[in-house]
Structure formats: C-alpha cells, structure tokens
C-alpha atoms as a PDB file:
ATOM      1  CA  UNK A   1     114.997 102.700 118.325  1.00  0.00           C
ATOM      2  CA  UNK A   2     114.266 103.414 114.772  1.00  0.00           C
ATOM      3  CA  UNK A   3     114.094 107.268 113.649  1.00  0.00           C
ATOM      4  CA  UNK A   4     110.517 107.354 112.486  1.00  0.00           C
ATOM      5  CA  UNK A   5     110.000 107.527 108.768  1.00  0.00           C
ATOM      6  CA  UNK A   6     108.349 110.819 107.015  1.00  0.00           C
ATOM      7  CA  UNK A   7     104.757 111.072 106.900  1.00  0.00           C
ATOM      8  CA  UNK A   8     103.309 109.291 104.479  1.00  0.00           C
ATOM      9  CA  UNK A   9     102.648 111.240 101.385  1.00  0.00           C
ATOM     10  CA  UNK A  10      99.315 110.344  99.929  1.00  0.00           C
ATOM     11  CA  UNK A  11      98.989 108.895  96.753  1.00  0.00           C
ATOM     12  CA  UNK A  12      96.385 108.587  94.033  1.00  0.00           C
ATOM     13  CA  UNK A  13      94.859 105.002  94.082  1.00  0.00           C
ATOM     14  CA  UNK A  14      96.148 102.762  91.403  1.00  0.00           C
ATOM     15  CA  UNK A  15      92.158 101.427  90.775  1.00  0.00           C
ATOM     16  CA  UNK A  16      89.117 102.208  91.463  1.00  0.00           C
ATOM     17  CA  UNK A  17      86.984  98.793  92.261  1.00  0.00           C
ATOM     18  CA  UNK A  18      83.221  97.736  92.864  1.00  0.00           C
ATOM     19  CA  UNK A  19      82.960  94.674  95.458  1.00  0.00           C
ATOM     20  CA  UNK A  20      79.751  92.498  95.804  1.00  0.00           C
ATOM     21  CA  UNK A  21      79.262  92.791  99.317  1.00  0.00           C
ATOM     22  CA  UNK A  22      76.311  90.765 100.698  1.00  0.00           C
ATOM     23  CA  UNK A  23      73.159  91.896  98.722  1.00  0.00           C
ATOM     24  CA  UNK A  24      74.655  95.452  97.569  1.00  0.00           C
ATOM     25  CA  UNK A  25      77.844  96.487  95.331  1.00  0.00           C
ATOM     26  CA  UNK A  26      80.870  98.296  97.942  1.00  0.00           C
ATOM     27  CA  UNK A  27      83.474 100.964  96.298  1.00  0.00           C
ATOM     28  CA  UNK A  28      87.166 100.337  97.046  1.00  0.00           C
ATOM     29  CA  UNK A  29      90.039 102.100  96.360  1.00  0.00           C
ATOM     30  CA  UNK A  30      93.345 100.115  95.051  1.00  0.00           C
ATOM     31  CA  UNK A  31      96.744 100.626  95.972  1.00  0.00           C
ATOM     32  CA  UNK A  32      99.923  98.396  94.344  1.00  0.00           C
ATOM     33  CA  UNK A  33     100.187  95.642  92.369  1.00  0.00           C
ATOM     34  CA  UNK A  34      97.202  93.149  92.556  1.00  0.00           C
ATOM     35  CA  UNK A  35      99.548  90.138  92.753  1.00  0.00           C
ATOM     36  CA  UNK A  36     101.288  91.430  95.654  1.00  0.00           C
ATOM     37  CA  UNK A  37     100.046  90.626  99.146  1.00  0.00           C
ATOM     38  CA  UNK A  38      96.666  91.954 100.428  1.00  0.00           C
ATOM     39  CA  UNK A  39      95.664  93.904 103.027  1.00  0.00           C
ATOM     40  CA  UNK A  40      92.063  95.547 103.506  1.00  0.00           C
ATOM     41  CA  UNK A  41      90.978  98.588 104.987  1.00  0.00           C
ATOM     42  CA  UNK A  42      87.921  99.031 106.854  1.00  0.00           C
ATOM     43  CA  UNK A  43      87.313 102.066 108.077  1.00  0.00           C
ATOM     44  CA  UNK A  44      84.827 103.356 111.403  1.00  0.00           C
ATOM     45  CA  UNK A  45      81.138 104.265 111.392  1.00  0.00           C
ATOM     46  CA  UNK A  46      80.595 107.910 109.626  1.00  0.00           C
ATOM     47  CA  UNK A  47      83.831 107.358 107.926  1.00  0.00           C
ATOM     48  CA  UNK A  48      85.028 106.906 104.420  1.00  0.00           C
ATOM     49  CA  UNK A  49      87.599 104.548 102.148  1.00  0.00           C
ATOM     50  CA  UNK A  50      89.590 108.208 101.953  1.00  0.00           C
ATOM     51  CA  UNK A  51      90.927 107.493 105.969  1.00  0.00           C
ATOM     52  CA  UNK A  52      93.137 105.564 104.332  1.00  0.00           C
ATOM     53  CA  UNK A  53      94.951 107.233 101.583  1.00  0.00           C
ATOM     54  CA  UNK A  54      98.240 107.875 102.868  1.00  0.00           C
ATOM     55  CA  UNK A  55      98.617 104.246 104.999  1.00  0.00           C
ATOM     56  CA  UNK A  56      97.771 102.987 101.783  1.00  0.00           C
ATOM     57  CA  UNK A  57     100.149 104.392  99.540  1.00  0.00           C
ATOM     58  CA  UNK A  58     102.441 103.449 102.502  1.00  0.00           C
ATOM     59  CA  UNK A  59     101.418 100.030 102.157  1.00  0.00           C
ATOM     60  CA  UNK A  60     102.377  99.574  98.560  1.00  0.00           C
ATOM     61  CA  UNK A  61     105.352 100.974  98.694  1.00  0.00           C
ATOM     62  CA  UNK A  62     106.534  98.276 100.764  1.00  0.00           C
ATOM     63  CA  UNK A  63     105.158  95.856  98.121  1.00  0.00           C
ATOM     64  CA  UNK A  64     101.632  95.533  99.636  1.00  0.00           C
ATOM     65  CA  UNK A  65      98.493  95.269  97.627  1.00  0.00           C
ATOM     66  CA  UNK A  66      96.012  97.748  99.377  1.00  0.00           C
ATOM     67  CA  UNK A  67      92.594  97.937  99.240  1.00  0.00           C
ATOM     68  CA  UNK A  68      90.500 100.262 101.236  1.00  0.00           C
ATOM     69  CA  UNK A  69      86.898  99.111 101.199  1.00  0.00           C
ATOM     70  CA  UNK A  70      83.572 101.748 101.724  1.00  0.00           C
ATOM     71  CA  UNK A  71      81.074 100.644 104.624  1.00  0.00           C
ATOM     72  CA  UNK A  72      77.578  99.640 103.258  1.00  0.00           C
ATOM     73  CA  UNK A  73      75.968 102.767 103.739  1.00  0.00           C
ATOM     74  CA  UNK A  74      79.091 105.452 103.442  1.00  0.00           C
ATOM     75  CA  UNK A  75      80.840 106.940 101.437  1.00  0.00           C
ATOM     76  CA  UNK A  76      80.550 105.553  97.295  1.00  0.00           C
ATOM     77  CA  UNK A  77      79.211 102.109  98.595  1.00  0.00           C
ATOM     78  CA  UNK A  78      75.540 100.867  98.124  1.00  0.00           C
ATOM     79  CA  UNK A  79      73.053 101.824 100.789  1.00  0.00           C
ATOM     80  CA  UNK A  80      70.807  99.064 102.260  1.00  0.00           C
ATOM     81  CA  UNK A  81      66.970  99.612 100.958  1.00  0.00           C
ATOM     82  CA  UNK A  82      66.066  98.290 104.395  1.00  0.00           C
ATOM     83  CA  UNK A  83      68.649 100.222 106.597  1.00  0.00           C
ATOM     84  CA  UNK A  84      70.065  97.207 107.297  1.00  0.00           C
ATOM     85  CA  UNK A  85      73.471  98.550 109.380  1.00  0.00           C
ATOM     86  CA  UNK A  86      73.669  95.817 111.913  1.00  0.00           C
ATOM     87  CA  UNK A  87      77.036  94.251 112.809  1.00  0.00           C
ATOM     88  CA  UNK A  88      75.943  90.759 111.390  1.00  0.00           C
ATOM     89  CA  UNK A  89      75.211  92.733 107.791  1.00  0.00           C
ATOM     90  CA  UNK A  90      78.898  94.518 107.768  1.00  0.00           C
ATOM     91  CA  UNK A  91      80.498  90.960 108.976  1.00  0.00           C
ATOM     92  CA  UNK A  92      78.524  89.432 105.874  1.00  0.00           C
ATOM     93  CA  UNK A  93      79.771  91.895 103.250  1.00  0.00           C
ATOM     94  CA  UNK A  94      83.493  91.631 104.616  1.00  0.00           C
ATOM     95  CA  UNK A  95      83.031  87.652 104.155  1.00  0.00           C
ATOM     96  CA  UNK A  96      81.679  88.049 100.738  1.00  0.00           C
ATOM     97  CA  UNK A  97      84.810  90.667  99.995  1.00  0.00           C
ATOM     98  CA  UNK A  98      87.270  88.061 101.011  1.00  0.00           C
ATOM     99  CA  UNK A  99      85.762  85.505  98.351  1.00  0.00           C
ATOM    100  CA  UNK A 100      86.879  88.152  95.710  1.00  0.00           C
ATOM    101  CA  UNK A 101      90.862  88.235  96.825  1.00  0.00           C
ATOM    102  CA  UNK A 102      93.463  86.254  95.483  1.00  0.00           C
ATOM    103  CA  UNK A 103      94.110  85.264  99.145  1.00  0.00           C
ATOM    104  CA  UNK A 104      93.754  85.844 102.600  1.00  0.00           C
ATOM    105  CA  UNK A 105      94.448  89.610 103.396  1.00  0.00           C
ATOM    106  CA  UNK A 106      95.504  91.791 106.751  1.00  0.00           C
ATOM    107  CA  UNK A 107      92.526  93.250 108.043  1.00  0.00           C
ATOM    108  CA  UNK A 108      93.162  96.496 109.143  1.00  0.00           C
ATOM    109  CA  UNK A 109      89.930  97.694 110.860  1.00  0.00           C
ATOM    110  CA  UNK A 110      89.000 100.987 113.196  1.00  0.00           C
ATOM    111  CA  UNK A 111      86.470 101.329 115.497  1.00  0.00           C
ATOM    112  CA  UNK A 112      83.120  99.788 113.655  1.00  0.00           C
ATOM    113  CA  UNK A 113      85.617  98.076 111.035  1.00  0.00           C
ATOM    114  CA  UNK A 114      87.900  96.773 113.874  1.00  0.00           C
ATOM    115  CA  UNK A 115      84.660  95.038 115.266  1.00  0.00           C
ATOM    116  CA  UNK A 116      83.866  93.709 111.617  1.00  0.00           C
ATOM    117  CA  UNK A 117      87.071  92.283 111.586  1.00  0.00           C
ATOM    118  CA  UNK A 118      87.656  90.413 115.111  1.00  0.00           C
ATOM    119  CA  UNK A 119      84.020  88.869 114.536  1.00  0.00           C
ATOM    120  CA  UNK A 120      84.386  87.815 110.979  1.00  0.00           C
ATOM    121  CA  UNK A 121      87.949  86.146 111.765  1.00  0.00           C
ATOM    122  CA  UNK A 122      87.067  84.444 115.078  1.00  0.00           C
ATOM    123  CA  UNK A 123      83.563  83.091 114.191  1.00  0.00           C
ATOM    124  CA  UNK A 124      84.670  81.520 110.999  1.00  0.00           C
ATOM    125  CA  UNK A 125      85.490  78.239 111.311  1.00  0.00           C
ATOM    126  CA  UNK A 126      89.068  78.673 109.675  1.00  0.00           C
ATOM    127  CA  UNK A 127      91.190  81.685 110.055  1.00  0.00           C
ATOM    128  CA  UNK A 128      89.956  84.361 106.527  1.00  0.00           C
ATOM    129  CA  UNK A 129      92.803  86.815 107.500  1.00  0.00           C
ATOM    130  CA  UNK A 130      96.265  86.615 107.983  1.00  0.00           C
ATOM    131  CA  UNK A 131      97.274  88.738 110.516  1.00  0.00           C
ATOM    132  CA  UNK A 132      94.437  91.606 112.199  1.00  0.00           C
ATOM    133  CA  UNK A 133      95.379  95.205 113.083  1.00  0.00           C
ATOM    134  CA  UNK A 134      92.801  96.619 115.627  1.00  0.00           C
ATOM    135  CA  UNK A 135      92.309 100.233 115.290  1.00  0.00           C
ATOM    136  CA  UNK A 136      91.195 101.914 119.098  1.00  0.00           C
ATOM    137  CA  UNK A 137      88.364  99.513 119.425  1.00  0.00           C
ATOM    138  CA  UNK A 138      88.376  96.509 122.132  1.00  0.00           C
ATOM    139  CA  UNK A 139      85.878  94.606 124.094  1.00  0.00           C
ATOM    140  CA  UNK A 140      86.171  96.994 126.895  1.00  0.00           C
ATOM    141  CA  UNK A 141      85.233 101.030 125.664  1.00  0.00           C
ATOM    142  CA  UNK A 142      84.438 104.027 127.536  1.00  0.00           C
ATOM    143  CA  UNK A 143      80.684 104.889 127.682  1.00  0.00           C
ATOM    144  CA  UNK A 144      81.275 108.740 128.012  1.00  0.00           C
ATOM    145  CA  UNK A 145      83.643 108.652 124.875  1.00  0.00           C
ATOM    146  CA  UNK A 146      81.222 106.580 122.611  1.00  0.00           C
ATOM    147  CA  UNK A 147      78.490 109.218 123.603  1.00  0.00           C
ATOM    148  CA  UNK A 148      80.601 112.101 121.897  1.00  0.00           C
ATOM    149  CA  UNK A 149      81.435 110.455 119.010  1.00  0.00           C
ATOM    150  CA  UNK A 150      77.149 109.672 118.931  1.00  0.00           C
ATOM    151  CA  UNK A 151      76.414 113.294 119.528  1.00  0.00           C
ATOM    152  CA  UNK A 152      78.818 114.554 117.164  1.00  0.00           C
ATOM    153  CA  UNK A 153      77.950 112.597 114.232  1.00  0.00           C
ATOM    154  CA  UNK A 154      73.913 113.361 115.046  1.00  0.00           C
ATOM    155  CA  UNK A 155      74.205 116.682 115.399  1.00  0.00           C
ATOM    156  CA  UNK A 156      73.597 118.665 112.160  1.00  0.00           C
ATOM    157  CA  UNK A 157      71.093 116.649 110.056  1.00  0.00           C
ATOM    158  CA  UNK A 158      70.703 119.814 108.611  1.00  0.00           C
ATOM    159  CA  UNK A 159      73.910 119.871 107.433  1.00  0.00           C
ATOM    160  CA  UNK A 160      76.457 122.564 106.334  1.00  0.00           C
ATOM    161  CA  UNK A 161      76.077 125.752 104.513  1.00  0.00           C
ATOM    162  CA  UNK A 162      79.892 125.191 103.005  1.00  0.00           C
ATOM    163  CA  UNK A 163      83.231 123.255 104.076  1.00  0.00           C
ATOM    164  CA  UNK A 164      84.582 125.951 105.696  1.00  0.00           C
ATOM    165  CA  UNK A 165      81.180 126.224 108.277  1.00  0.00           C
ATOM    166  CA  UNK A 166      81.903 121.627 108.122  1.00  0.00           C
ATOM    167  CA  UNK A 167      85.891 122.027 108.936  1.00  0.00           C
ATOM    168  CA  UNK A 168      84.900 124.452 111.908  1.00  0.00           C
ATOM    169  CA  UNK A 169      82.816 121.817 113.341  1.00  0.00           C
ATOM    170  CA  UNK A 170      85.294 119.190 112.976  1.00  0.00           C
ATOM    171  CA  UNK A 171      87.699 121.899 114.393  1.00  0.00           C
ATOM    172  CA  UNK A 172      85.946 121.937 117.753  1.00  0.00           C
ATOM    173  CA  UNK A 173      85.264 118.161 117.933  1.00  0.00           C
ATOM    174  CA  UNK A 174      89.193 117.605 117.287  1.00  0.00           C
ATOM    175  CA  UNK A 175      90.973 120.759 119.334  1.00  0.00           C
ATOM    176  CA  UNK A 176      94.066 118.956 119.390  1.00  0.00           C
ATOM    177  CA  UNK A 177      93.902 118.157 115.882  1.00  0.00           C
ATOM    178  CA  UNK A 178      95.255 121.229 113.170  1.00  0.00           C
ATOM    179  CA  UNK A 179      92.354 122.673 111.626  1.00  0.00           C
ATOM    180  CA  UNK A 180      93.496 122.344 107.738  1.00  0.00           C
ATOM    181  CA  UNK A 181      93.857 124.878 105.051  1.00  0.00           C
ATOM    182  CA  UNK A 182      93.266 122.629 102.372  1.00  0.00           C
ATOM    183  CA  UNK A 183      89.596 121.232 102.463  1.00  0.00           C
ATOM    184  CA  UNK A 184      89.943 118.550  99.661  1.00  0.00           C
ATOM    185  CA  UNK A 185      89.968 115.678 101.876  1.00  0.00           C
ATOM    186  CA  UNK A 186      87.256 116.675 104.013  1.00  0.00           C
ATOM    187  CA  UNK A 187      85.148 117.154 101.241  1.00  0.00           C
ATOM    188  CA  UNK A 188      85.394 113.595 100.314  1.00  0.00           C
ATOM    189  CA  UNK A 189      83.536 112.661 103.375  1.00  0.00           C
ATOM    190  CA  UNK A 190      80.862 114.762 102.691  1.00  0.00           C
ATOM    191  CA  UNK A 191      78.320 115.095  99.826  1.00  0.00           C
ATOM    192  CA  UNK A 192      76.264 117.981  98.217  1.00  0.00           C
ATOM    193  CA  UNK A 193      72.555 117.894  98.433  1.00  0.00           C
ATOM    194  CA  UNK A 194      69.945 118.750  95.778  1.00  0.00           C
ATOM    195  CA  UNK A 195      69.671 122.089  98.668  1.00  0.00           C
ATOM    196  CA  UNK A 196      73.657 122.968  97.824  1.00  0.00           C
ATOM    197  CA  UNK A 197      74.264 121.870 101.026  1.00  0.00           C
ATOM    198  CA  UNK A 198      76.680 119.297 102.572  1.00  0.00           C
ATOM    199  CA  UNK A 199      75.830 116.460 104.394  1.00  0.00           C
ATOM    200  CA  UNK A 200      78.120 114.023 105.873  1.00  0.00           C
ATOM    201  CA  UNK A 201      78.642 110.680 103.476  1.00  0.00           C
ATOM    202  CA  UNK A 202      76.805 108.342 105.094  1.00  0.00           C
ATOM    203  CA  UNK A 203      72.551 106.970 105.450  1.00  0.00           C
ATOM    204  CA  UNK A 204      71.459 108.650 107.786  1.00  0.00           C
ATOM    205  CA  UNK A 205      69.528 105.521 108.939  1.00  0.00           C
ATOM    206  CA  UNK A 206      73.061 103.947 110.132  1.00  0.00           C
ATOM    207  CA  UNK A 207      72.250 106.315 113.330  1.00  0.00           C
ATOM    208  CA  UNK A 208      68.570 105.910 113.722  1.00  0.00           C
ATOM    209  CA  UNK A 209      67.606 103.139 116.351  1.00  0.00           C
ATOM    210  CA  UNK A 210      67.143  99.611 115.214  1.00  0.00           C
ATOM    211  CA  UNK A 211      69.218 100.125 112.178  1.00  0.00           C
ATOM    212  CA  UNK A 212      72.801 100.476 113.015  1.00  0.00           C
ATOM    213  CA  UNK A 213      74.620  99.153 115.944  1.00  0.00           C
ATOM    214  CA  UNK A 214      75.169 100.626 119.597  1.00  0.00           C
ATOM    215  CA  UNK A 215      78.535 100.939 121.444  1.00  0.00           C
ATOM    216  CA  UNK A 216      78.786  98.037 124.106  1.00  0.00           C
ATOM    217  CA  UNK A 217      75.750  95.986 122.454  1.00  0.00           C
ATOM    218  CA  UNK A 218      78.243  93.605 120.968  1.00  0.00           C
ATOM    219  CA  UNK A 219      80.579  93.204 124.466  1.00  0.00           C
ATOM    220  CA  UNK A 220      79.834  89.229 125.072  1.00  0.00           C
ATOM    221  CA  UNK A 221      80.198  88.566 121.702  1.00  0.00           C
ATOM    222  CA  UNK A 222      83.608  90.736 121.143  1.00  0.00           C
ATOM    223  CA  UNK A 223      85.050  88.917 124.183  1.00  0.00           C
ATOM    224  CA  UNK A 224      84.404  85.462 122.911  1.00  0.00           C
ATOM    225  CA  UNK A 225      86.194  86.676 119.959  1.00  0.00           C
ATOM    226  CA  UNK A 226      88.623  88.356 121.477  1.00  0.00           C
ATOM    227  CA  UNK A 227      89.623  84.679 123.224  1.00  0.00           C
ATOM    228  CA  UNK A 228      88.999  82.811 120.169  1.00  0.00           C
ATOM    229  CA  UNK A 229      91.464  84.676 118.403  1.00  0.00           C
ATOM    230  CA  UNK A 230      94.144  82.839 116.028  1.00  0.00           C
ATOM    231  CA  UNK A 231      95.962  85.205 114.354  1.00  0.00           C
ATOM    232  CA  UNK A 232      99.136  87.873 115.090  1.00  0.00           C
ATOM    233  CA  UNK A 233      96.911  90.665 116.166  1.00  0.00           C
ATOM    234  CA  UNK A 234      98.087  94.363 116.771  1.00  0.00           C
ATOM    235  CA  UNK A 235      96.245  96.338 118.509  1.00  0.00           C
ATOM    236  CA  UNK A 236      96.199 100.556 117.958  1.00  0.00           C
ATOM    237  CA  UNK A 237      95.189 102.851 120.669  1.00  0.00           C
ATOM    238  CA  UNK A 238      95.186 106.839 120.459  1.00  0.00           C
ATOM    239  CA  UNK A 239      96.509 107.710 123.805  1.00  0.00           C
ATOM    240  CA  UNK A 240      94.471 110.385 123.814  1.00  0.00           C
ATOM    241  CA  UNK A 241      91.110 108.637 122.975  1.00  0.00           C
ATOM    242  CA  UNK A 242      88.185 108.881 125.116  1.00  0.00           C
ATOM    243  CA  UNK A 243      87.014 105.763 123.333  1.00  0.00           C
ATOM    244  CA  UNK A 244      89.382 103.483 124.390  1.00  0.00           C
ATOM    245  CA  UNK A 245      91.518 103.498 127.667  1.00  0.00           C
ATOM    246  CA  UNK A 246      94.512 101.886 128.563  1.00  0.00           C
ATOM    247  CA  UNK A 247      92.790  99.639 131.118  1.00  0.00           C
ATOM    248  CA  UNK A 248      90.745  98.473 128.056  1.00  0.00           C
ATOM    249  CA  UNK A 249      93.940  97.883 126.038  1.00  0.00           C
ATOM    250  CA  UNK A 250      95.218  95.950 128.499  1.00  0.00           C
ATOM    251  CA  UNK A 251      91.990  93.826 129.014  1.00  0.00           C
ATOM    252  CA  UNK A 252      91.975  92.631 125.485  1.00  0.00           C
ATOM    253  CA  UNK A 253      95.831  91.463 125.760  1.00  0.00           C
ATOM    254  CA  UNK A 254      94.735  89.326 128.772  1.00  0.00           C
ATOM    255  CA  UNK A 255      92.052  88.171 126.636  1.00  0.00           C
ATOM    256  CA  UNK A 256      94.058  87.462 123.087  1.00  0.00           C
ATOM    257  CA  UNK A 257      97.483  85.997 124.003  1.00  0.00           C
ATOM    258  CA  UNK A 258      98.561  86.394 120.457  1.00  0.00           C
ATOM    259  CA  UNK A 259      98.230  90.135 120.367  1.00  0.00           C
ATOM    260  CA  UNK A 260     100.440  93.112 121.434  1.00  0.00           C
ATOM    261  CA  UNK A 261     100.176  96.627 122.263  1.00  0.00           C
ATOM    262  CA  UNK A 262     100.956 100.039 120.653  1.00  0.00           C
ATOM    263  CA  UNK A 263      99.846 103.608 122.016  1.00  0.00           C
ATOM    264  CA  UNK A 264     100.154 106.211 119.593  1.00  0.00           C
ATOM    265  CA  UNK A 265     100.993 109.547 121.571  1.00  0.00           C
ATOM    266  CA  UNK A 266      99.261 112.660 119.726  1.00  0.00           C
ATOM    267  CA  UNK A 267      96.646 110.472 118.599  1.00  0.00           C
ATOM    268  CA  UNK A 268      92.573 110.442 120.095  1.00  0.00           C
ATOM    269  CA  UNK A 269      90.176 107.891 118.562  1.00  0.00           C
ATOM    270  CA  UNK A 270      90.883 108.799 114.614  1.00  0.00           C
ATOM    271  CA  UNK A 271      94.226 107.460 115.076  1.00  0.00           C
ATOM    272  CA  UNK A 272      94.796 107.437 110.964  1.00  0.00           C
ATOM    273  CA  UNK A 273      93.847 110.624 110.554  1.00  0.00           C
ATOM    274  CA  UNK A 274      95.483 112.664 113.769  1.00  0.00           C
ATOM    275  CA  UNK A 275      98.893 110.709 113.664  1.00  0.00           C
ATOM    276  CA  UNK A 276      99.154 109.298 110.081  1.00  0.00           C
ATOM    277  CA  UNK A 277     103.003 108.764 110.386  1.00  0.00           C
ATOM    278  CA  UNK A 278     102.911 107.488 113.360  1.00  0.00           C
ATOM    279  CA  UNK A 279      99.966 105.114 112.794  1.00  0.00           C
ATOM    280  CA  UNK A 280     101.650 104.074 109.733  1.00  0.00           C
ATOM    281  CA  UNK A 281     105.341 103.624 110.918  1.00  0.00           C
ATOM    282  CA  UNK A 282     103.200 101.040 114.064  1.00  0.00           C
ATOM    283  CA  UNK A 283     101.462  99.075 111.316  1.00  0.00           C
ATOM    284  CA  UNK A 284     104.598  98.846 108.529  1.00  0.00           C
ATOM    285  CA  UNK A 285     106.530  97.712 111.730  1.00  0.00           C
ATOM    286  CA  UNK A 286     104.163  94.873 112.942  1.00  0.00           C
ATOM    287  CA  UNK A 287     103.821  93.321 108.931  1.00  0.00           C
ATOM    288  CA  UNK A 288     107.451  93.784 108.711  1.00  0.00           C
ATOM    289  CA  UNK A 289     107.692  91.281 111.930  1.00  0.00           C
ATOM    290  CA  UNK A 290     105.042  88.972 110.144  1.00  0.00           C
ATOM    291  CA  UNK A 291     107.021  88.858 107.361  1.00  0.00           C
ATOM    292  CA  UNK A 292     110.140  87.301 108.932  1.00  0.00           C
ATOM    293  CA  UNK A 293     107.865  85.606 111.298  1.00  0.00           C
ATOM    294  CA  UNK A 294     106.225  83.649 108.847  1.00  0.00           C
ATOM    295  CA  UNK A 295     109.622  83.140 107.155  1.00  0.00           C
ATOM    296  CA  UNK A 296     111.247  81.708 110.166  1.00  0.00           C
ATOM    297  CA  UNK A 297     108.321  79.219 110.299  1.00  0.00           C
ATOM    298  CA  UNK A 298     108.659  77.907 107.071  1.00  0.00           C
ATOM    299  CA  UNK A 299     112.114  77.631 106.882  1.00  0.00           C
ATOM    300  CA  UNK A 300     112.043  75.506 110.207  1.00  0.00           C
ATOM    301  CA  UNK A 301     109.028  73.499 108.671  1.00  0.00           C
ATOM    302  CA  UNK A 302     111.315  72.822 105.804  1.00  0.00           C
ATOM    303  CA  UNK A 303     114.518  71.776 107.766  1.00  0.00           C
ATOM    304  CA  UNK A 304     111.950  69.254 109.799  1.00  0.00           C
ATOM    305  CA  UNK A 305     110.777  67.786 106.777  1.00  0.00           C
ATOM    306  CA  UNK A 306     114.092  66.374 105.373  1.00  0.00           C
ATOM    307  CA  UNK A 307     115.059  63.173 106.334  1.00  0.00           C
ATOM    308  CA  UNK A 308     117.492  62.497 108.953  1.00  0.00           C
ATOM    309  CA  UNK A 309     121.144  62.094 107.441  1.00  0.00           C
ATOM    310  CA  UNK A 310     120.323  64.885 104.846  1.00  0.00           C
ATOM    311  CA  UNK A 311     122.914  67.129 103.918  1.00  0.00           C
ATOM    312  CA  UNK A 312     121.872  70.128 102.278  1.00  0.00           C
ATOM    313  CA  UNK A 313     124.037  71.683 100.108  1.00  0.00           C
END
C-alpha cells in the first residue's frame, strides 16, 4: 500500500466564476487550467463552495480543472424568489452548469450534491458526467442520523453573537472533530446580518417545509438511479457517519455494479472536511484508475480498428 500523501494544503482559487443555473446566476470557485479536464464540486445542504478548497487545489495539481459550484440558495449563489429548493430545481441548475463546460466533468457530490448528481446522470438520456464520486449519501440512510444533521442546522435561527460562540456549536456537533484556532474558514460559511450577527450562509427557506427536500423522500427514485447507473462510480463513506451505514454502502454496490467502495476511518458525514487527506488521497486514487482505464480502452479500440495483416511500426 501507498504511504498516504500530505494533507492537502489549500490554495487560493485561480477564478472566481458566475454560472447560469436554471432561472438564477450560481458562484463557483476555479481551480487549474480551464483546458485541462473538469471535475465539479457540489457540495451538501447548509454547506458552501469553501468544502472544497483543499481537494481542489489537490485536483489541479494533478492537472485537473476544478470547479466547486455554490447550491442555489447557499453560500454566494442566487436565492430562489419562490424558495424553490426541491431536488428537481438543484438537478436543473447542475444540467444547465454542464452546458457551460468544455466537456463532460467528474461529479463529485456530498450528501444533497451526491443526490444531484446520481439523478442528473442516470435520468438523462446519455451519460453528462464522466465518472461520479458519491460523497456519504446512498439510497439507503439512517433516519436517526438525518434527524441530527435537521436539528442541528435548525437550531439557532437566531444566530450567533460571534464565531467563537458559532465554532463552539460546531464544536459540540463534531466532538471528534478538532475545534480550530483559526476561524477564517468557518466564517466563510456564515454571513453577518444588518443585527452584527452571524447567520449560517444559506435561505433559510431551504429548511422550511415544502421548500427544500426531506431525507428518504427521494428513496424510489435514488434506487432506480442507483441501477441505471453507467458510469465508474466511487462511492465515500465516513466510517463514523450516522448518516450512512455500512449496510447502506453495501446496498448501493448491489444496486450499481459499476461502483466500488471506500470507508474513510476518522471521518463522520463531512467526510471533506474531518479527513481532507484522506478524502482526497480516495478520490486522486479512483481518477488516477480512470485515467489508465480509459487509456487501456482506447488503445484496445485502436488495435481493433486496424486491418488484419497490419504491422505497426
């Protein structure tokens, strides 16, 4: 086995970009060169672009271009005048994000973006993505664990009187997550009221009822997906999510022949963000193996071609 690499250092992004998403304008954050091959980022409900920032940098490093994409509704992107958070609406601005690539990306997609991502790609009629890398999220999740996540993210409308009260609420979400020193990143998934507080960066309406979507609403429709599936899939679990057991993991293999397995020890739901290294290290691994993958396939589609007597030289 490999020695793992070092933690990903986190870099600034090259660009800065606005997508047209369905019927509002998404922010993005740009890593590498745009001519080098995509791969988008779609983070999970209540979360921002900035999950992403040191998988990204990763990313281009190896000669990926990266692109990690805001929600509608979080972080910089546009929110929806009608609360419009439903599964169908995210699925619709990832489809009209794909028009805007120079060709078809990796979707890399966690919890609510991992569910973007299997739908869009199995209910098109030809494959939009090139490979998909599921971030803990499968047809099968754990109703206790999607309650805490729920409860946690509708818990202080009111908001924060600083970052320090924020990262000590985070803190005792996350016990087996460091509590960190350094509050920059946190405070990029958070915004300042007109009161001087800070509120978490997303509408509010993505929680309320009839406006966002539910854990387990979408569990027919993920499991058609899941078995429609035509692309090298990876999927991510924390192994110490509540979100996502290993019972689950190993439903959705059954389910997508094409996919594999990795269990990220030290990791709970927020994968990315507990076990960045590690996380990164699984996904560098499985493009890696599409790389040569894909290479072995077209240089045995090229050897077929020639005409029999051929001698190459």
């Amino acid at each position: 086995m490999a020695e793992p690499s070092p933690p990903p250092q986190s870099a600034p992004p090259v660009a800065r970009l606005s997508l047209a998403g369905r019927d509002l304008v998404l922010a993005a954050d740009a890593w590498g060169d745009p001519s080098d091959r995509p791969v988008l980022l779609l983070h999970g409900g209540g979360q921002t672009r900035h999950a992403w920032g040191g998988t990204a940098a990763a990313l281009a490093r190896e000669g990926w271009y990266a692109v990690a994409l805001d929600l509608r509704g979080h972080g910089d992107s546009g929110w929806d005048a009608r609360g419009d958070y439903s599964v169908d609406a995210f699925v619709a601005d990832l489809r009209a994000v794909l028009g805007q690539l120079p060709e078809r990306p990796v979707l890399v997609g966690a919890s609510l973006g991992g569910i973007t991502a299997l739908l869009a790609e199995a209910e098109s009629e030809t494959s939009i993505s090139r490979a998909l890398v599921l971030v803990d999220i499968a047809v099968r999740i754990e109703p206790e664990g999607a309650l805490r996540i729920i409860s946690f993210m509708q818990a202080r409308p009111e908001g924060f009187a600083s970052l320090d009260e924020a990262a000590d609420a985070v803190a005792a979400y996350l016990p087996h997550r460091e509590r960190p020193s350094d509050l920059s990143g946190l405070a990029k998934n958070l915004r300042r009221g007109a009161d001087g507080r800070w509120r978490w960066h997303w509408d509010p309406r993505f929680l309320e009822p009839g406006h966002g979507p539910r854990p387990g609403q979408q569990g027919d429709r993920m499991e058609a997906a899941a078995r429609r599936l035509r692309v090298p899939t990876l999927l991510v679990r924390g192994r110490l999510s509540d979100l996502l057991s290993e019972q689950g993991a190993r439903h959705f293999l059954e389910l997508a022949p094409l996919a594999r397995f990795v269990d990220v020890s030290g990791a709970g739901h927020m994968v990315a963000g507990d076990r960045n290294d590690r996380f990164t290290d699984a996904v560098l691994g499985f493009l890696r193996e599409l790389e040569r993958s894909e290479s072995d396939k077209r240089t045995r589609e090229r050897a077929e071609g020639e005409p029999e007597g051929h001698e190459t030289r």
